[in-house]
C-alpha atoms as a PDB file:
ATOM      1  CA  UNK A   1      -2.208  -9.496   8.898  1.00  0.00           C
ATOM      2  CA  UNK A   2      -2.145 -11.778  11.824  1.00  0.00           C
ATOM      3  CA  UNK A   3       1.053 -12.315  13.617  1.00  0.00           C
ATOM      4  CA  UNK A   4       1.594 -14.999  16.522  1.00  0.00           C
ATOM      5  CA  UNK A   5       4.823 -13.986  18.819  1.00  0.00           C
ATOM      6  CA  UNK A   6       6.455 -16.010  21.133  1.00  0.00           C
ATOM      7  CA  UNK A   7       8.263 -13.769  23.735  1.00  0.00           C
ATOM      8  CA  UNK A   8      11.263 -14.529  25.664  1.00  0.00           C
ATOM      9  CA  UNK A   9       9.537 -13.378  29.136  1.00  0.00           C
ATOM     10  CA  UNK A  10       6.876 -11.295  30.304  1.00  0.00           C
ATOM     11  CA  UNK A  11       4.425 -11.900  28.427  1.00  0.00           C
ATOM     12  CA  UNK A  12       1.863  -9.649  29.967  1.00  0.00           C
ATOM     13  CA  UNK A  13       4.517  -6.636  30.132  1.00  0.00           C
ATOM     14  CA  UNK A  14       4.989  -7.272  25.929  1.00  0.00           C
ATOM     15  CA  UNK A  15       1.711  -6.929  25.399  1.00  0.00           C
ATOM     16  CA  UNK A  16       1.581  -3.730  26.769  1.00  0.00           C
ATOM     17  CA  UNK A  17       4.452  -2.888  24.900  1.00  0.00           C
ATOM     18  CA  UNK A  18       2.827  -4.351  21.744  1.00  0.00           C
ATOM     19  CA  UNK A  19      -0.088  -2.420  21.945  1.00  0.00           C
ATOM     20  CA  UNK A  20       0.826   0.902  21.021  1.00  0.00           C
ATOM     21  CA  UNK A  21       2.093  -0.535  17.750  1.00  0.00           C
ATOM     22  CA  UNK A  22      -0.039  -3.191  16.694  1.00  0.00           C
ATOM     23  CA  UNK A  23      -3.984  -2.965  15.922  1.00  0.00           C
ATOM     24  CA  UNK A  24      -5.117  -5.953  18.568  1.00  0.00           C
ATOM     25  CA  UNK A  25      -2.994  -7.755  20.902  1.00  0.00           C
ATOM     26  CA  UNK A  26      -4.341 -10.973  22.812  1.00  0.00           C
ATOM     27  CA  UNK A  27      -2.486 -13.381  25.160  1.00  0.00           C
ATOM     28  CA  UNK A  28      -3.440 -17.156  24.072  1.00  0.00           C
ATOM     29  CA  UNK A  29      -1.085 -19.321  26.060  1.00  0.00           C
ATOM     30  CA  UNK A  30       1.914 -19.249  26.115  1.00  0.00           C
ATOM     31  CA  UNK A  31       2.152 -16.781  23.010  1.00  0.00           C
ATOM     32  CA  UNK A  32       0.508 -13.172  21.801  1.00  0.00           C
ATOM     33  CA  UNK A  33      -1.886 -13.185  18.729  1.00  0.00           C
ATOM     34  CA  UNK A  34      -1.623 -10.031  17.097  1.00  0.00           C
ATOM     35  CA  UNK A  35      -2.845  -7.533  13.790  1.00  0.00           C
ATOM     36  CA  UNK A  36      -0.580  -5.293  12.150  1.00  0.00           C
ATOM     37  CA  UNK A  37      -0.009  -4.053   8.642  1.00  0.00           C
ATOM     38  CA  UNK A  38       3.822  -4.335   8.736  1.00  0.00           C
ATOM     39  CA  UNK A  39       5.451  -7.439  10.271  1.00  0.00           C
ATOM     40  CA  UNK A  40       8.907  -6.425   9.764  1.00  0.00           C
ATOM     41  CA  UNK A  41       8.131  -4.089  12.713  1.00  0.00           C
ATOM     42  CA  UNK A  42       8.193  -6.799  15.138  1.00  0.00           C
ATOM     43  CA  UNK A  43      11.932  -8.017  14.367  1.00  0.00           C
ATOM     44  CA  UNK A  44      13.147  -4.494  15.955  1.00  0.00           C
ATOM     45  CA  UNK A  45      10.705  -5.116  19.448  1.00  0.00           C
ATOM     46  CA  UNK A  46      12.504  -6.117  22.766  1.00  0.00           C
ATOM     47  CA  UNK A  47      11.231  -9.161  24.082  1.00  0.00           C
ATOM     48  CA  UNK A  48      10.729 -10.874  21.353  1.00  0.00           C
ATOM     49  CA  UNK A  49      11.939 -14.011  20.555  1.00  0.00           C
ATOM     50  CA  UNK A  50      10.448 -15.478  17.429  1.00  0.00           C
ATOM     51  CA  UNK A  51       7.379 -14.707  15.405  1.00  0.00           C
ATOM     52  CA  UNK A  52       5.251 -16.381  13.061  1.00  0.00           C
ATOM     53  CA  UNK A  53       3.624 -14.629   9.797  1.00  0.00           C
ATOM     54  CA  UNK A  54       1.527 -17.561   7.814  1.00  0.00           C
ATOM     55  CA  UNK A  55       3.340 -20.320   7.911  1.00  0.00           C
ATOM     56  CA  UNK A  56       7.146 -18.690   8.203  1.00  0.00           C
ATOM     57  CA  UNK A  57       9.030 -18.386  10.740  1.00  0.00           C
ATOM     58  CA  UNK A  58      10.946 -14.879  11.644  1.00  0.00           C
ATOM     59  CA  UNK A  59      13.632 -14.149  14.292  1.00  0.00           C
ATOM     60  CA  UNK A  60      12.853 -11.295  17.168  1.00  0.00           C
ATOM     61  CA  UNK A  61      15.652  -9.540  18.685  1.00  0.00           C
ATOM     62  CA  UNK A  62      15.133 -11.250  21.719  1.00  0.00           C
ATOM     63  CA  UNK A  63      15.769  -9.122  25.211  1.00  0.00           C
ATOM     64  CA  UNK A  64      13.086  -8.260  27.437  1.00  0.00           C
ATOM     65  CA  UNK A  65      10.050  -5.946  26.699  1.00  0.00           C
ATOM     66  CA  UNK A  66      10.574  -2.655  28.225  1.00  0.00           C
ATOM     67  CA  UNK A  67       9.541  -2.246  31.664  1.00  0.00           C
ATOM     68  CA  UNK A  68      12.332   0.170  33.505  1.00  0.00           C
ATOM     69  CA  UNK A  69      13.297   3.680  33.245  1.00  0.00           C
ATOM     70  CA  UNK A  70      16.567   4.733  33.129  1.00  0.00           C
ATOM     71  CA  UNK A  71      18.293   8.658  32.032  1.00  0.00           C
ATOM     72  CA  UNK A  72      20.896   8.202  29.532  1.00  0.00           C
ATOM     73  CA  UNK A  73      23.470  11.086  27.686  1.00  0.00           C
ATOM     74  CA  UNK A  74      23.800  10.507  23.589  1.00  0.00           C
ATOM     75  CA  UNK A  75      26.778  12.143  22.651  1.00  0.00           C
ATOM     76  CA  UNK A  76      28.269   9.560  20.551  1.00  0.00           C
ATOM     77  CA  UNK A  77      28.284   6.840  18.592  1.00  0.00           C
ATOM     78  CA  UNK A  78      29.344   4.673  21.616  1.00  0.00           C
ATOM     79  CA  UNK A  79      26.106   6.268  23.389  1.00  0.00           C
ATOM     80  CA  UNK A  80      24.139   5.273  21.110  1.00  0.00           C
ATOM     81  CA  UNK A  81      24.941   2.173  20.938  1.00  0.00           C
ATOM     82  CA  UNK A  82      24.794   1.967  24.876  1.00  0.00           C
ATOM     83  CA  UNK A  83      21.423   3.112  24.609  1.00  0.00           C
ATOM     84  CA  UNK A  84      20.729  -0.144  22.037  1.00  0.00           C
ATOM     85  CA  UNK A  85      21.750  -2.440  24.135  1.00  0.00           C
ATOM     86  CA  UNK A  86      20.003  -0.739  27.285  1.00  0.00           C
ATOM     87  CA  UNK A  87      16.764  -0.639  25.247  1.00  0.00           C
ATOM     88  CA  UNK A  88      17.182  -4.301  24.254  1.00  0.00           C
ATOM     89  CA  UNK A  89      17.186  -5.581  27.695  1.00  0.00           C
ATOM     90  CA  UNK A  90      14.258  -3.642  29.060  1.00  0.00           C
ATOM     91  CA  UNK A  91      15.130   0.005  29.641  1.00  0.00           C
ATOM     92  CA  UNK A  92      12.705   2.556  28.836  1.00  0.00           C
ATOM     93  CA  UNK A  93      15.129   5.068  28.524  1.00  0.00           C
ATOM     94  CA  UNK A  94      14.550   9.307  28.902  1.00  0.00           C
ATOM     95  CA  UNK A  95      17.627  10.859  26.633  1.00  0.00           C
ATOM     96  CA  UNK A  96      19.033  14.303  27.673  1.00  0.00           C
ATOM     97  CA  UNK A  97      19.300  17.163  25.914  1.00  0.00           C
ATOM     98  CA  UNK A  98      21.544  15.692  22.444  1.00  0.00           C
ATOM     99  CA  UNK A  99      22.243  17.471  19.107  1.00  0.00           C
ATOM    100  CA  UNK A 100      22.107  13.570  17.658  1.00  0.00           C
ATOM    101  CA  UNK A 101      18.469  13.325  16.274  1.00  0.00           C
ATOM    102  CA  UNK A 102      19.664  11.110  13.914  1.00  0.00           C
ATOM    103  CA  UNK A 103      20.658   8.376  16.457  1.00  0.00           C
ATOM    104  CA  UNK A 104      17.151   9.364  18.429  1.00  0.00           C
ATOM    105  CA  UNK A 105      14.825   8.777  15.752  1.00  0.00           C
ATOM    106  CA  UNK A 106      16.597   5.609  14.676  1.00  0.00           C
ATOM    107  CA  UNK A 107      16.640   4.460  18.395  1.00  0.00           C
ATOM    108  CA  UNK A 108      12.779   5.225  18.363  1.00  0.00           C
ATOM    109  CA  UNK A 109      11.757   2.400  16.066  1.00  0.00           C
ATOM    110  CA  UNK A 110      13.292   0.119  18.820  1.00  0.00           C
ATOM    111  CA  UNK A 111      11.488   1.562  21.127  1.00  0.00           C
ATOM    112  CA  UNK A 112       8.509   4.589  19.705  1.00  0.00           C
ATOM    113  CA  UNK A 113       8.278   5.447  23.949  1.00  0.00           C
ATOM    114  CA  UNK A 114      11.925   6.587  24.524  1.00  0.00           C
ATOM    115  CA  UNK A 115      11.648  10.344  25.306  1.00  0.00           C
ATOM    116  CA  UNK A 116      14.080  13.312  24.939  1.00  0.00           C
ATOM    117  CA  UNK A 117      14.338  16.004  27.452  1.00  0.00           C
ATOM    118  CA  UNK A 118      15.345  19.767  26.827  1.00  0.00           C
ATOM    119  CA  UNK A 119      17.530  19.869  29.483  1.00  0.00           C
ATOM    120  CA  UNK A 120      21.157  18.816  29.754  1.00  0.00           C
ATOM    121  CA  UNK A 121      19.988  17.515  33.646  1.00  0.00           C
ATOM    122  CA  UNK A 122      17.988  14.798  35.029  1.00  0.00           C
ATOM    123  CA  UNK A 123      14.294  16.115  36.715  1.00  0.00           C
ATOM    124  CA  UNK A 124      13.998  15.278  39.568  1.00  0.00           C
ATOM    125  CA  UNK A 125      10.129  15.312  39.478  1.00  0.00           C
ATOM    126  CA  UNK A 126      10.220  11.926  37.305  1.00  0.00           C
ATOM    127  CA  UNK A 127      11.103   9.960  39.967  1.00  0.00           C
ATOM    128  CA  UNK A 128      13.734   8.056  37.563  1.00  0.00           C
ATOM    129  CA  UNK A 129      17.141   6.988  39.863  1.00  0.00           C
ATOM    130  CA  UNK A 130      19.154   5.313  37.353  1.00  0.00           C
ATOM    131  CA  UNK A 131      21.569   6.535  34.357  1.00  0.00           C
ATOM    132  CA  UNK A 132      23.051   3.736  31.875  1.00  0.00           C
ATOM    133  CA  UNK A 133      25.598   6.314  31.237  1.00  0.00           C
ATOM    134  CA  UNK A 134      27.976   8.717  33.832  1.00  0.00           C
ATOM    135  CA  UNK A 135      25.009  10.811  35.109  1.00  0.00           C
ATOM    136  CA  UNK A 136      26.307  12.330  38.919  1.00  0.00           C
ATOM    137  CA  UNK A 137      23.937  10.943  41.667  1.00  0.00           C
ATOM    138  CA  UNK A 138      22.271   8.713  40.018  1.00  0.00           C
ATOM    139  CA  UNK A 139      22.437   4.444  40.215  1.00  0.00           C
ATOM    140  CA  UNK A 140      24.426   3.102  37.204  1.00  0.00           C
ATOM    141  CA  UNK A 141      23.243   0.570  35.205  1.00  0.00           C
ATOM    142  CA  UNK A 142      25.735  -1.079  34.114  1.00  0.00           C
ATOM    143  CA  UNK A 143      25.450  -2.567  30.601  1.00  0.00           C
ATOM    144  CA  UNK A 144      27.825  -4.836  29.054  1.00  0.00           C
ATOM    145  CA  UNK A 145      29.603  -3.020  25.668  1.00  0.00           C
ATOM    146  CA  UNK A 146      31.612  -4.932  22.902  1.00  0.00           C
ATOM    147  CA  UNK A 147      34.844  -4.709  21.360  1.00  0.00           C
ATOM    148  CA  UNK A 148      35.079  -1.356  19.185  1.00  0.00           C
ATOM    149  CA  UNK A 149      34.774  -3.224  15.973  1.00  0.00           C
ATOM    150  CA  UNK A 150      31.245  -5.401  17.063  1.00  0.00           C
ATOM    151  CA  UNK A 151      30.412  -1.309  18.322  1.00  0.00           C
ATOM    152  CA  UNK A 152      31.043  -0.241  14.908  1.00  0.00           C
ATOM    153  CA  UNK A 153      29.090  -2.816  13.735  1.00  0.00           C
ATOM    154  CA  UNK A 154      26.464  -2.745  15.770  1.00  0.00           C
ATOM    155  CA  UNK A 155      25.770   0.986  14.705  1.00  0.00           C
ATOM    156  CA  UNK A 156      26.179   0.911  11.354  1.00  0.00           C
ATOM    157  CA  UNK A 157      23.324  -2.421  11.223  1.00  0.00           C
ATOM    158  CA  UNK A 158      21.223  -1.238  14.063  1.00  0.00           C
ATOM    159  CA  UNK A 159      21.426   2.379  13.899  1.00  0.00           C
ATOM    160  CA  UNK A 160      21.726   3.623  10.107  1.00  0.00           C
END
């Protein structure tokens, strides 16, 4: 079906991002034309702000497409929430070694390029210099985390 988006910013930068999960992406304007089977998918994109399916109107979850990389740890619930909110406003985010595939795969439909490394340290060989989580020697990110019960929240909407 044919889906017009509107994104918050970037525009060129979404459509990359769009690409990989939609069958034809084209920039006309000020807004992205697009084919895909599922347009449900689009709701759970960064850097997308609203999207139009016929004649109805459907909310994105705003952000900014993904354009950084950043290591993160996902240890928790409170991790994976971190890593949410860091994927929301434009992190591309490589996750190190976690038992939590659970919280992985559901971060994945957020974001299908977020990668998981086998070892519990950052490689040095992918150039990456900043952590959104306590990673020694590497630039935080700092991003901005909610009360516990809007975490709580957030997970069990988001996340499950």
């Amino acid at each position: 079906m044919k889906v017009e988006i509107i994104p918050t910013e970037k525009i060129q930068q979404l459509k990359e991002n769009l690409k990989k999960r939609v069958e034809r992406a084209e920039i006309n304007g000020e807004k992205i034309e697009v084919e895909v089977e599922d347009a449900k998918k689009l709701s759970r994109i960064p850097g997308i702000d609203t999207f139009w399916v016929a004649e109805e109107k459907f909310e994105g979850l705003k952000g900014r497409p993904v354009d950084q990389q950043a290591y993160t740890r996902l240890e928790s619930r409170e991790d994976a929430v971190r890593a949410l909110l860091a994927t929301i406003q434009g992190w591309d985010l490589v996750v190190l070694e976690t038992d939590r595939k659970w919280d992985l795969k559901q971060l994945r439909k957020y974001n299908p390029d977020i990668k998981k490394l086998k070892s519990e340290k950052p490689r040095e060989e992918l150039g990456i210099e900043k952590t959104v989580s306590d990673i020694e020697g590497l630039e935080k990110v700092e991003i901005e985390m909610p009360d516990e019960d809007e975490k709580e929240m957030i997970y069990r909407e988001m996340l499950t």
